[in-house]
Protein backbone atom coordinates (compact mmCIF):
# COMPACT_ATOMS: atom_id res chain seq x y z
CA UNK A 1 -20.11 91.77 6.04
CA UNK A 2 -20.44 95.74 6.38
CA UNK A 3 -17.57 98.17 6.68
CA UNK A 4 -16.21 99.74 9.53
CA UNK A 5 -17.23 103.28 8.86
CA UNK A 6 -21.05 101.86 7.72
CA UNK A 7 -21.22 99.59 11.26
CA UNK A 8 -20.47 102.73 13.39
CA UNK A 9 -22.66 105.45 11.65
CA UNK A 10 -25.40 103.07 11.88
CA UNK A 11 -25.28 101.35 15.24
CA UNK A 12 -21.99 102.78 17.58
CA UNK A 13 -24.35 105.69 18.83
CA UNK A 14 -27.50 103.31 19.00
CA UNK A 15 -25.63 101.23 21.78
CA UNK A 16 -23.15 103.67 23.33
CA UNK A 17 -24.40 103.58 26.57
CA UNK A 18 -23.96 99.69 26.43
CA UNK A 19 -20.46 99.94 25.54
CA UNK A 20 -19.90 102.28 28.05
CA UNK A 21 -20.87 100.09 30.65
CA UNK A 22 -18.96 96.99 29.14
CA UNK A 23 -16.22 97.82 26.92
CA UNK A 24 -13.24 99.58 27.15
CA UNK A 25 -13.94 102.01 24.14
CA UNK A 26 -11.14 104.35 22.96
CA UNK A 27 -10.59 108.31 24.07
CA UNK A 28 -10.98 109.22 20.73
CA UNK A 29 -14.14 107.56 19.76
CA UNK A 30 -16.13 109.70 21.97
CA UNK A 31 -15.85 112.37 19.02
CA UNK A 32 -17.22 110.22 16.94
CA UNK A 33 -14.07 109.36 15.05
CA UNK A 34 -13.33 105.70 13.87
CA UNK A 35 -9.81 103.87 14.62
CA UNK A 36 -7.78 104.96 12.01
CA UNK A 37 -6.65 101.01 11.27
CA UNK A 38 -10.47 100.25 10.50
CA UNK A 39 -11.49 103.85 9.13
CA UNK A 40 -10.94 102.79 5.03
CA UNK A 41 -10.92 98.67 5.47
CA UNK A 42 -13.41 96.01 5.16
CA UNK A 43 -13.09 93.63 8.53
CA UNK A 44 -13.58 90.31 7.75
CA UNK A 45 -12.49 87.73 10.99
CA UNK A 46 -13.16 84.24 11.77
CA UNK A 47 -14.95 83.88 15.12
CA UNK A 48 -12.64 83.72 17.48
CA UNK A 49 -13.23 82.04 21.38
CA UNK A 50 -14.21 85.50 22.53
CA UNK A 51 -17.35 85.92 19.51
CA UNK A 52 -18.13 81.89 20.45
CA UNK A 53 -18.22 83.48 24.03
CA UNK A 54 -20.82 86.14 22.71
CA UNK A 55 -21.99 84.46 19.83
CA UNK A 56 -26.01 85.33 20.75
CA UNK A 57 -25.21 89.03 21.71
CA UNK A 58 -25.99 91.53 18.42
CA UNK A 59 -21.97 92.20 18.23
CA UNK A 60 -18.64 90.18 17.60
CA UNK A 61 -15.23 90.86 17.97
CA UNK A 62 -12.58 91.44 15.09
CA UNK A 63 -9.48 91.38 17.23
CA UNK A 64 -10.16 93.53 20.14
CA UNK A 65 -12.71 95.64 18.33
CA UNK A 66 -16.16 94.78 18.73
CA UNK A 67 -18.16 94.68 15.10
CA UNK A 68 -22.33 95.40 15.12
CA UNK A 69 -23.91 92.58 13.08
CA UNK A 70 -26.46 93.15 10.72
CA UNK A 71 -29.49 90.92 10.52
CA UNK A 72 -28.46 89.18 7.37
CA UNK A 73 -24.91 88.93 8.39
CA UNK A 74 -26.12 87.27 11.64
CA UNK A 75 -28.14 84.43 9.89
CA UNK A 76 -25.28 83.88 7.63
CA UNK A 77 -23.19 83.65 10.79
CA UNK A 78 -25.73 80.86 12.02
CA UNK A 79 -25.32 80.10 9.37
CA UNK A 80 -21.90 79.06 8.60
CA UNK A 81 -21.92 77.97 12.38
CA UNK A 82 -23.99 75.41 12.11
CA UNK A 83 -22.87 74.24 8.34
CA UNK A 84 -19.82 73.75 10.00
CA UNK A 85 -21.44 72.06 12.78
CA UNK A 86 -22.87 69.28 9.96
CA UNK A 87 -19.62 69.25 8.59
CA UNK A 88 -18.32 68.43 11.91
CA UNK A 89 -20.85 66.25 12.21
CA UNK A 90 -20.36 64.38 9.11
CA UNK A 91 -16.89 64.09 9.22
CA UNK A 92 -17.54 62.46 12.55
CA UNK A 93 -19.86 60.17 10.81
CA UNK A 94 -17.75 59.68 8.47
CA UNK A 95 -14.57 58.83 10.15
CA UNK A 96 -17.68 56.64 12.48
CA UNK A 97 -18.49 54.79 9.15
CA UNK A 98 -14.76 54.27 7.90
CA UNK A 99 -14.04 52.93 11.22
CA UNK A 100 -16.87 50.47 10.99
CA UNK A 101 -15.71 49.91 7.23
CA UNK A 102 -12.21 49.21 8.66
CA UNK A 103 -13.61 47.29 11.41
CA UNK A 104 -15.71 45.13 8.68
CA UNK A 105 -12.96 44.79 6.03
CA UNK A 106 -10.74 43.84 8.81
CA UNK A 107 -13.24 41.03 9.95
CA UNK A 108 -13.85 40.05 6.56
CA UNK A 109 -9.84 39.53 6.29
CA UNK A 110 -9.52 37.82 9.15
CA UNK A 111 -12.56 35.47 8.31
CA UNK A 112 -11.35 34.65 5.10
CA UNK A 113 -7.84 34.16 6.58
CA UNK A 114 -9.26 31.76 9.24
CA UNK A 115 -11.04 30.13 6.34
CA UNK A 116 -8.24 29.35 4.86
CA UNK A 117 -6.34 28.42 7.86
CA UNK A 118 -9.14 25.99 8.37
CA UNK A 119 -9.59 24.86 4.41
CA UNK A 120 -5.75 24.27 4.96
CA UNK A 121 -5.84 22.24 7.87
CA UNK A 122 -8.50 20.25 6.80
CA UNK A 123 -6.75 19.54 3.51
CA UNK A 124 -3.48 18.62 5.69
CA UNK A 125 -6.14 16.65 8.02
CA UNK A 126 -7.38 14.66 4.48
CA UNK A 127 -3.75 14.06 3.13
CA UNK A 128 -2.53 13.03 6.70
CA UNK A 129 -5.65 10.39 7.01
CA UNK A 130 -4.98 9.42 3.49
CA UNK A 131 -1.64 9.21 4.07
CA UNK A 132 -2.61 6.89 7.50
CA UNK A 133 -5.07 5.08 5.31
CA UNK A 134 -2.67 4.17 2.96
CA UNK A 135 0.12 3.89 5.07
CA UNK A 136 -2.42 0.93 6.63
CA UNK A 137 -3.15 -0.83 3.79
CA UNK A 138 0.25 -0.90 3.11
CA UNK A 139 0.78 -2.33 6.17
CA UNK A 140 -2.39 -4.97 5.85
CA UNK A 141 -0.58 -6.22 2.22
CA UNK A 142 2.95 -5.96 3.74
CA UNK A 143 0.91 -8.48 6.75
CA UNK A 144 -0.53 -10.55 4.36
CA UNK A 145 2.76 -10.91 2.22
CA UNK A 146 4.50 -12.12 5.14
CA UNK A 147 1.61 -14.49 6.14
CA UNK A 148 1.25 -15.74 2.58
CA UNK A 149 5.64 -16.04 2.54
CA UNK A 150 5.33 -17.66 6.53
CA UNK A 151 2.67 -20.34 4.88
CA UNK A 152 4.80 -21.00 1.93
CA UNK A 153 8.03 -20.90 4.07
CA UNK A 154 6.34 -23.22 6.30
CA UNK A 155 5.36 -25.39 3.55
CA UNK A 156 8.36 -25.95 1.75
CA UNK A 157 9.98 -26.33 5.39
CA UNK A 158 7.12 -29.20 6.00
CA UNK A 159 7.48 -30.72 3.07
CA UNK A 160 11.52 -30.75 3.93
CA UNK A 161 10.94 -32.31 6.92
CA UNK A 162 8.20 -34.92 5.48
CA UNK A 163 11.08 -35.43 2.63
CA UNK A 164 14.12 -35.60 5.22
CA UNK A 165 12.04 -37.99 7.17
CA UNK A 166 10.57 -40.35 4.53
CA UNK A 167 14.73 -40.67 3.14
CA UNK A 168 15.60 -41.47 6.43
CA UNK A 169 12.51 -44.15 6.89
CA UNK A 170 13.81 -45.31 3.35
CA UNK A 171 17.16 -45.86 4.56
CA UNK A 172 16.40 -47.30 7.64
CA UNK A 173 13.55 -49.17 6.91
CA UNK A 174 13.20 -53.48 5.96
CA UNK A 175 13.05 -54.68 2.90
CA UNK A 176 12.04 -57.88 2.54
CA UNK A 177 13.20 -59.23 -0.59
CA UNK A 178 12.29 -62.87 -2.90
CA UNK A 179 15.59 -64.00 -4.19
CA UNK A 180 15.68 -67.47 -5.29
CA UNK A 181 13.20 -70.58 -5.65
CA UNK A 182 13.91 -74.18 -4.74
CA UNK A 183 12.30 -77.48 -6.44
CA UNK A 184 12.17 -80.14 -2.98
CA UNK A 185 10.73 -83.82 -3.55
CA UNK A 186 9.03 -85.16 -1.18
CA UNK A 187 7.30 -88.24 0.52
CA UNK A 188 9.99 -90.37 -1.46
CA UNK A 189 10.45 -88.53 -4.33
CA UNK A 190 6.75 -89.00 -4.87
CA UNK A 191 5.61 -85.14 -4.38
CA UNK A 192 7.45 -82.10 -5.10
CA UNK A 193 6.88 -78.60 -3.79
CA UNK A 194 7.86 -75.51 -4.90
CA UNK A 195 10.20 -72.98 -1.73
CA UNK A 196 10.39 -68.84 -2.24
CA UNK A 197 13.51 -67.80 -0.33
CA UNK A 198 13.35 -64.38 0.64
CA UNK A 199 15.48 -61.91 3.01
CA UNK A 200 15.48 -58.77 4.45
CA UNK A 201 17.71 -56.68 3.25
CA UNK A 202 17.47 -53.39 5.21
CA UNK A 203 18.46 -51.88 7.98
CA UNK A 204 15.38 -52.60 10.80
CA UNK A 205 13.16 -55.65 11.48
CA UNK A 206 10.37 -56.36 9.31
CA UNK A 207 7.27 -57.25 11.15
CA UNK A 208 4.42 -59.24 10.33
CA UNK A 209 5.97 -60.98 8.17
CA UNK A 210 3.41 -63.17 5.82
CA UNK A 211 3.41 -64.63 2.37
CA UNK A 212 1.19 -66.29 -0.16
CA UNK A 213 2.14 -68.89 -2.86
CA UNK A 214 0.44 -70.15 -5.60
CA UNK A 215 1.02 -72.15 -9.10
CA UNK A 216 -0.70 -71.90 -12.72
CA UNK A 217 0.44 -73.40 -15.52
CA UNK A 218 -0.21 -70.04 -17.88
CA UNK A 219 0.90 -67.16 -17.54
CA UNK A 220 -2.11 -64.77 -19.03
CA UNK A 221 -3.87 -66.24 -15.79
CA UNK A 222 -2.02 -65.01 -13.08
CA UNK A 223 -3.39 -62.11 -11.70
CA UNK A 224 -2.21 -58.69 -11.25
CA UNK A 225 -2.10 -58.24 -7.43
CA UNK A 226 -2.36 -61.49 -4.19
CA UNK A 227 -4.45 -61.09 -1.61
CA UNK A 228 -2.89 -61.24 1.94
CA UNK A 229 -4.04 -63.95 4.17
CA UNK A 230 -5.48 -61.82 6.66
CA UNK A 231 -5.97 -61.93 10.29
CA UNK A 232 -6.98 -65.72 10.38
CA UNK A 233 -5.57 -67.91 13.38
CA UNK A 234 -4.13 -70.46 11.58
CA UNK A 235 -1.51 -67.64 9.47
CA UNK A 236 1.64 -67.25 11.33
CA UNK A 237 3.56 -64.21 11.12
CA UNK A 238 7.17 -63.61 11.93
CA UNK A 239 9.40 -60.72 12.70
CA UNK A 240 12.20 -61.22 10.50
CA UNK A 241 15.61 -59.34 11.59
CA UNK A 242 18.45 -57.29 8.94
CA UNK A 243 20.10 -60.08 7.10
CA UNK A 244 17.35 -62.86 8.82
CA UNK A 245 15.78 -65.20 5.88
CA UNK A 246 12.51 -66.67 5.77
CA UNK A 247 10.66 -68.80 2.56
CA UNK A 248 7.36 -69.87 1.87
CA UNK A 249 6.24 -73.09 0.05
CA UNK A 250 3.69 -74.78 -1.51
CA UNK A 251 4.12 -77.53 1.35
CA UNK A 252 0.17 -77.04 2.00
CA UNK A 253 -0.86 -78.14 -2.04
CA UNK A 254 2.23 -80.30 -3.01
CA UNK A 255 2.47 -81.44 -7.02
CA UNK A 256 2.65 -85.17 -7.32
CA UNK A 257 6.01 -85.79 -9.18
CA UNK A 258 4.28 -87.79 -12.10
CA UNK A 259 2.33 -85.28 -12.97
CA UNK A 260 4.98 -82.16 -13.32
CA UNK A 261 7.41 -84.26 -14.77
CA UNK A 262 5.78 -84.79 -18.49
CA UNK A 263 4.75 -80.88 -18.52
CA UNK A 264 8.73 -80.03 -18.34
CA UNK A 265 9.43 -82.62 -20.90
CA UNK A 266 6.84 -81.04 -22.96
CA UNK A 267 8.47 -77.95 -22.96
CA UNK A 268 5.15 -76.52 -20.87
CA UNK A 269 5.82 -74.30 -17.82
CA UNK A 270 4.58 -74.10 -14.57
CA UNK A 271 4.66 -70.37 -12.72
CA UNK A 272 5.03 -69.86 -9.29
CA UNK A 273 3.78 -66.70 -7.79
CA UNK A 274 3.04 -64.71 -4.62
CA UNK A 275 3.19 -61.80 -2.62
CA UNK A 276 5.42 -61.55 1.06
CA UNK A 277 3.03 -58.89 3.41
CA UNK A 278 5.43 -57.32 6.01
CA UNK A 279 5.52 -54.02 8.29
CA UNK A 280 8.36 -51.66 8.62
CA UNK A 281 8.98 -50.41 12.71
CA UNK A 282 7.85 -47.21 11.36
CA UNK A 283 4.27 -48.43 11.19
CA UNK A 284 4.37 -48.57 7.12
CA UNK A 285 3.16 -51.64 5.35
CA UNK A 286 4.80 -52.95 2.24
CA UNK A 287 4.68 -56.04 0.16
CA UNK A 288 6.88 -57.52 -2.42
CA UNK A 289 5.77 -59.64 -5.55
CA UNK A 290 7.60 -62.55 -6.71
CA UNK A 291 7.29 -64.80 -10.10
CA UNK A 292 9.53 -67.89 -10.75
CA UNK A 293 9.36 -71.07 -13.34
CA UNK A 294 11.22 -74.50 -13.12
CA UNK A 295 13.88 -75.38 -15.26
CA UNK A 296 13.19 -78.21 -17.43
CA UNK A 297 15.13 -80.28 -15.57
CA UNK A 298 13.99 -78.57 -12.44
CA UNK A 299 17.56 -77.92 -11.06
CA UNK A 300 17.08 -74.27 -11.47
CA UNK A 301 14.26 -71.61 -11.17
CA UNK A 302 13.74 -68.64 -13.88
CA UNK A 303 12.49 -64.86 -13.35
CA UNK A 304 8.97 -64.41 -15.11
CA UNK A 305 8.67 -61.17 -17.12
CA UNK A 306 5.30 -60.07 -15.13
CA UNK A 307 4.43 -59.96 -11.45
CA UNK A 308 7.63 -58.96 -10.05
CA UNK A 309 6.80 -55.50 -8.55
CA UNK A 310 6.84 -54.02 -5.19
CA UNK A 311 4.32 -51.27 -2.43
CA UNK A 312 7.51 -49.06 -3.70
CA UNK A 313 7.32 -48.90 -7.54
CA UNK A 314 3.42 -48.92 -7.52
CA UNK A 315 3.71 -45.62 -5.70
CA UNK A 316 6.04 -44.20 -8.83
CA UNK A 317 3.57 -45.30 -11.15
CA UNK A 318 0.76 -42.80 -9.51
């Protein structure tokens, strides 16, 4: 920048014409005197709107004075003009590129926010389908419990039933029971035979009611279990009623009397044995062993100590 009084001895008189035609110039600068407010003072004034107006024109304005430039104080004019045009420029730039920054850090934030939204929901997705998972299996052993308890439950209320049933077949079933043997002569005292007396004893007919009879003279011989007669046409077989009787006899192979006579004098016995074959009305077959010897005197029979069992007690055994 120049001074006032080095501006107007150098360029005022250059460019008075100009000024005439243009400015308004004060009365008392036509002597060639300088404003007394800018006669001792350096001017030094931002450009105001009026210099931006006139900004190419070889003057500027310091208030309402106009100011000659020099050339150097022109080009530093430019100069600062357009530094402060960059600065403009990069502080636009600059408040461009923290925008974008914002922008970016923003989207970053809300990215990593939405990843985590999305982690979180896909943990609460995994805990809620573990949750379902095990909240199935639960549900699958809880099922299986029960079936498992409903089979048992079922069994125990089978086996009840099969129990409750086979008591009440027991109690209302027949039982046909040997109870006594008879010695009968016959022919004139010249054969004897040997009669089982037997009797049901329960509470329902027996049915099919069969026996077989035979004799041995030893004991060790007589075998462990009697065959039933079968289904030949010649057999008979009886219903016997609750409380009926029935026997069977060795009528078909009778003894001659001289000949069983000696043995009990002897002191020898003869065993009579057998088996009575009979069906309950619940469709359940059953037989009954039986085991008798003469008295000596044959006026009584004896129990044997073998062969006396029953369908019953061989079940117990198993």
């Amino acid at each position: 920048m120049v001074s006032a009084p080095e501006l107007y001895s150098q360029k005022f008189y250059a460019y008075k014409p100009f000024f005439a035609a243009f400015l308004p110039l004060p009365v008392e600068w036509s002597g060639g005197t300088l404003p007394p407010h800018i006669a001792d003072n350096e001017v030094s004034v931002p450009l105001s709107e009026e210099n931006k107006k006139h900004e190419n024109a070889p003057f500027h304005y310091e208030g309402n004075t106009p100011v000659f430039d020099l050339k150097s104080e022109r080009e530093d004019r430019e100069r600062a003009a357009q530094k402060e045009k960059e600065d403009t420029y990069k502080n636009k730039q600059l408040s461009i590129q923290r925008s974008t920054l914002t922008t970016q850090v923003a989207l970053v934030a809300f990215g990593l926010i939405g990843a985590a939204i999305s982690m979180y929901q896909s943990h609460i997705s995994r805990v809620s389908a573990e949750a379902a998972l095990e909240a199935a299996n639960v549900a699958q052993r809880t099922l299986c419990e029960t079936q498992r308890s409903n089979r048992e439950q079922a069994a125990i209320s089978k086996t009840s039933l099969e129990a409750t049933v086979e008591n009440f077949h027991q109690e209302q079933r027949a039982w046909v029971v040997p109870f006594d043997m008879s010695t009968e002569k016959i022919e004139d005292g010249k054969k004897v035979i040997f009669k089982v007396l037997y009797k049901n004893t329960g509470r329902t007919p027996a049915l099919h009611v069969d026996g077989v009879i035979a004799r041995n003279p030893a004991l060790g011989k007589i075998p462990y279990r009697d065959k039933s007669k079968g289904k030949a046409k010649d057999i008979g077989k009886m219903l016997l009623a609750p409380d009926g009787g029935g026997n069977t006899s060795t009528i078909d192979n009778p003894l001659p009397t001289g000949l069983i006579e000696p043995l009990m004098r002897n002191g020898l016995k003869l065993y009579i044995f057998g088996t009575i074959f009979y069906e309950d009305i619940f469709g359940k077959k059953h037989w009954t062993q039986f085991c008798f010897y003469p008295s000596r005197n044959m006026d009584a029979s004896l129990p044997c100590p073998i062969h006396n069992e029953t369908d019953d007690t061989q079940q117990q055994k198993k």
